[in-house]
Protein backbone atom coordinates (compact mmCIF):
# COMPACT_ATOMS: atom_id res chain seq x y z
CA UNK A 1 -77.41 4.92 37.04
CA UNK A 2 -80.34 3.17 38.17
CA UNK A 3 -80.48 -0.43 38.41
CA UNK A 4 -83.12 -0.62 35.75
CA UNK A 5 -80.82 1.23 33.41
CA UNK A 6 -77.85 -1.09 34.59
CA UNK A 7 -79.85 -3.94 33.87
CA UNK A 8 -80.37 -2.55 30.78
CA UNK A 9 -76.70 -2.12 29.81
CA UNK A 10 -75.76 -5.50 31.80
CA UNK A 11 -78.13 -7.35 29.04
CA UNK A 12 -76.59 -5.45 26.25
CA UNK A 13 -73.68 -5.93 27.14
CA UNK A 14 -74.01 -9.81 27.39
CA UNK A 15 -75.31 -9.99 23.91
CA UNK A 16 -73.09 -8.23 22.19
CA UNK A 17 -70.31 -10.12 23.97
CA UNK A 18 -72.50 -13.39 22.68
CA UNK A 19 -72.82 -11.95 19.50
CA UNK A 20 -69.37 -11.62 18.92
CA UNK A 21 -67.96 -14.66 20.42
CA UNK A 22 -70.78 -16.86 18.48
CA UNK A 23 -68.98 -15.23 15.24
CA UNK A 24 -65.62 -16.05 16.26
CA UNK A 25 -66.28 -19.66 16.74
CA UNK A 26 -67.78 -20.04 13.21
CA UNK A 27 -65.05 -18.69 11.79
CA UNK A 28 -63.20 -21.43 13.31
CA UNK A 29 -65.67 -24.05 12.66
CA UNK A 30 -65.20 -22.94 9.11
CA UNK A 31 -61.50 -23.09 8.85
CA UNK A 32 -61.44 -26.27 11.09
CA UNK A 33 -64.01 -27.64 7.66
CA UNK A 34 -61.96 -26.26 5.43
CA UNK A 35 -58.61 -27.43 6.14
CA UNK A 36 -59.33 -30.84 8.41
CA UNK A 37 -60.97 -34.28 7.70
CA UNK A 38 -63.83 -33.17 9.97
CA UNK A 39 -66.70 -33.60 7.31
CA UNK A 40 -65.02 -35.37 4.80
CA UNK A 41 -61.10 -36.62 3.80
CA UNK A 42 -59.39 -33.96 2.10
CA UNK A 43 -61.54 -30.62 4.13
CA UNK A 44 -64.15 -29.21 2.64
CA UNK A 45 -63.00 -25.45 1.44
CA UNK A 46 -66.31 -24.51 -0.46
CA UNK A 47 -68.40 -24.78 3.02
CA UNK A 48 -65.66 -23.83 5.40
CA UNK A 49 -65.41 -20.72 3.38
CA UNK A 50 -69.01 -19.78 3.62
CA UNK A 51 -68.70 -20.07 7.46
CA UNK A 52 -65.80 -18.44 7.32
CA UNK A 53 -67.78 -15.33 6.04
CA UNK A 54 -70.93 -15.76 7.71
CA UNK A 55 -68.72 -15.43 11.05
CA UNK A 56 -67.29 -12.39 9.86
CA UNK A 57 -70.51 -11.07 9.13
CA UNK A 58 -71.35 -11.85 12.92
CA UNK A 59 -68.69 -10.90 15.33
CA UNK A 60 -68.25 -7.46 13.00
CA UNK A 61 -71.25 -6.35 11.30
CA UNK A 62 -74.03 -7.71 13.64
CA UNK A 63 -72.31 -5.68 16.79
CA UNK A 64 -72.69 -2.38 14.99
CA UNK A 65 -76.01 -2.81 13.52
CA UNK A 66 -77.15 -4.03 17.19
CA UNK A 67 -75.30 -0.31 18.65
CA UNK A 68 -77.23 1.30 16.34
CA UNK A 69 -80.58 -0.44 16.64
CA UNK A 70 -79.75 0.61 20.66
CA UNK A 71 -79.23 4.18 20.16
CA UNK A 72 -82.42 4.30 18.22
CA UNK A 73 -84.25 2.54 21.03
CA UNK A 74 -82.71 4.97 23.25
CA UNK A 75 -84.15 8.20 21.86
């Protein structure tokens, strides 16, 4: 490999890691609304929830659309 192409996969690498953690950590942000006191007494399940998905979304659709947006790059 050359160290352009490393670089290359180095930077991928790191976003898709970011991607995915980023994702993770609004799913918790959304059950931490949803079931805690944190915005308001009692949790907040319609806005927890919608985090809740919206993380989903991130750590486990946004990866794949990124390896495919890659290999189309790569071609």
């Amino acid at each position: 490999m050359t160290d352009n192409n490393e670089a290359l996969w180095r930077k991928r690498f790191q976003l898709f890691s970011a991607v995915r953690l980023i994702g993770l950590l609004t799913v918790l942000l959304g059950v931490a609304i949803a079931l805690t006191d944190l915005l308001r007494p009692g949790g907040w399940p319609l806005i927890g929830g919608v985090l809740i998905a919206v993380g989903f979304i991130d750590a486990l659709i946004v990866p794949s659309l990124l390896r495919k947006m890659w290999e189309r790059e790569d071609r």
